[in-house]
Protein backbone atom coordinates (compact mmCIF):
# COMPACT_ATOMS: atom_id res chain seq x y z
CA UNK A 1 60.67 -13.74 27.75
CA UNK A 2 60.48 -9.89 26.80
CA UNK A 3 59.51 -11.15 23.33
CA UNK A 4 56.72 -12.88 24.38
CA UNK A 5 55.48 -10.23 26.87
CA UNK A 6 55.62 -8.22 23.38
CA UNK A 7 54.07 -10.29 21.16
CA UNK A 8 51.16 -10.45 23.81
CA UNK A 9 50.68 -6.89 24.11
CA UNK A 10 50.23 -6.41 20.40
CA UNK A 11 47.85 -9.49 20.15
CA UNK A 12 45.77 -7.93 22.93
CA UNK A 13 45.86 -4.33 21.44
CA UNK A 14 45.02 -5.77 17.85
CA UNK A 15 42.10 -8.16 19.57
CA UNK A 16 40.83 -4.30 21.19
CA UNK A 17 40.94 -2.86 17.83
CA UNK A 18 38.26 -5.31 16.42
CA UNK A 19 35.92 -4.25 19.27
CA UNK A 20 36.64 0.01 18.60
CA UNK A 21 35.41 1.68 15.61
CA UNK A 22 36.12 4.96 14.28
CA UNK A 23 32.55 5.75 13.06
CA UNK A 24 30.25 3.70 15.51
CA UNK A 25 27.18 5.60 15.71
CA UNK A 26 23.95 5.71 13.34
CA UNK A 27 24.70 8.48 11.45
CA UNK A 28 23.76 6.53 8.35
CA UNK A 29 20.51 5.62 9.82
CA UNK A 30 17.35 7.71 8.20
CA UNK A 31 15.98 9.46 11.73
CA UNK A 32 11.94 8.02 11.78
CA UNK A 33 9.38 10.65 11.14
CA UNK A 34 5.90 10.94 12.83
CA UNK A 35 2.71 12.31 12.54
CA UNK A 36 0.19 13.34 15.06
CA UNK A 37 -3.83 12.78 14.08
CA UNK A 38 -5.42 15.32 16.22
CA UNK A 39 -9.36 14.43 16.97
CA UNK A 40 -10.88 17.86 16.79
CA UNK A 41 -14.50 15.55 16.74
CA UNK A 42 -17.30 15.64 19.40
CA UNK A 43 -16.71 11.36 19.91
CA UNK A 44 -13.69 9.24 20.57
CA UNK A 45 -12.81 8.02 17.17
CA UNK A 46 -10.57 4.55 16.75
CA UNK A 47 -8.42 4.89 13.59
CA UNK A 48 -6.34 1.72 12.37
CA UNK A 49 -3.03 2.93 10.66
CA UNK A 50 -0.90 1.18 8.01
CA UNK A 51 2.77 0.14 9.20
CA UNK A 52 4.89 -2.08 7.99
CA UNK A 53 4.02 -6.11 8.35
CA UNK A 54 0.38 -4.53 9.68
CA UNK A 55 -1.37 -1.97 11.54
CA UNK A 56 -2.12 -0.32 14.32
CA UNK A 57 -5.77 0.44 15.70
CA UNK A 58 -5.96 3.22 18.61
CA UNK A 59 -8.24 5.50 20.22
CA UNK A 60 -8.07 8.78 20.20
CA UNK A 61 -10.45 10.19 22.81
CA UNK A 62 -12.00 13.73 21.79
CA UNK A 63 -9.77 16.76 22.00
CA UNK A 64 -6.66 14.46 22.04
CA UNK A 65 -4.05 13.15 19.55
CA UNK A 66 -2.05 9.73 18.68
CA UNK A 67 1.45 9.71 17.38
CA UNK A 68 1.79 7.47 14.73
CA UNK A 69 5.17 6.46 12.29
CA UNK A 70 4.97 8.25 9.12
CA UNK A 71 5.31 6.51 6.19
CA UNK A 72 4.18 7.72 2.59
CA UNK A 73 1.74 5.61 1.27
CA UNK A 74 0.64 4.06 3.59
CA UNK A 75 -3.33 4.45 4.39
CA UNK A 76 -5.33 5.23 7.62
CA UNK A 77 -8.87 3.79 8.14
CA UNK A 78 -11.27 4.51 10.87
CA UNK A 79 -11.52 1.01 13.25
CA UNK A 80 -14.70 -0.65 14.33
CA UNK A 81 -14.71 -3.82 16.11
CA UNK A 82 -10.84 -4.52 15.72
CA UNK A 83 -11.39 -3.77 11.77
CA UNK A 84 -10.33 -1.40 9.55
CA UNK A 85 -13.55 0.46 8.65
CA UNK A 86 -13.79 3.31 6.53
CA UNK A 87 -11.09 5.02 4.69
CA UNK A 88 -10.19 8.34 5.96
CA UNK A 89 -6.23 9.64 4.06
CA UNK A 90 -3.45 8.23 2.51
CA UNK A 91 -0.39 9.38 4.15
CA UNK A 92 2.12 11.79 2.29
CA UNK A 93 5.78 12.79 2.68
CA UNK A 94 4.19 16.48 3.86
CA UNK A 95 2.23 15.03 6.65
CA UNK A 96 5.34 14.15 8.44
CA UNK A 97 6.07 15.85 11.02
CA UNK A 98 2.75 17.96 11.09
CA UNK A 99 -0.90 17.68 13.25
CA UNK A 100 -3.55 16.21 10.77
CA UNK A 101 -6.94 16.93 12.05
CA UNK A 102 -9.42 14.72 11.49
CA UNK A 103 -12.21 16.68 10.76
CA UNK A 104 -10.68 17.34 7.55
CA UNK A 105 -11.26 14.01 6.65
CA UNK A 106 -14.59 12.60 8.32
């Protein structure tokens, strides 16, 4: 009987040990980097901004900003309509993290 109770004790302490890892956590993970478009305009402007599998199309009211993912190469439009209108920037690896206004590029 005191076998037993031992052999279940180590079957339940191995079956914990699947469950309990030394490096859970996502240090490996890549932390995501924004940027913020800034509309420094006199109109609310609707920009439509590359991500991955598609875009996203947002208005940014006058004086305000959007937060958008940052990814380098990726290219941001001004939106009419639900459409990608007219292209504005292509995104960069120094944008992230930074306010890009878009008077610089209207």
């Amino acid at each position: 009987m005191r076998k037993l109770k031992s052999l279940l004790l180590v079957c339940f302490i191995f079956s914990l040990a699947s469950f309990i890892s030394p490096n859970q956590g996502n240090e490996g993970a890549e932390k995501a980097n924004y940027f913020k478009i800034i509309n420094d305009t006199n109109q609310k402007v609707y920009v439509y901004v590359e991500n991955v599998g598609g875009g996203t199309i947002s208005g940014i009211f006058k004086g305000s900003s959007g937060t958008f993912r940052c990814i380098p190469g990726k290219k941001v439009y001004t939106a009419k309509r639900g459409l990608k209108d007219r292209f504005l920037f292509k995104v960069t690896s120094s944008m992230c993290d930074t306010k890009v206004k878009l008077s610089d590029y209207m």
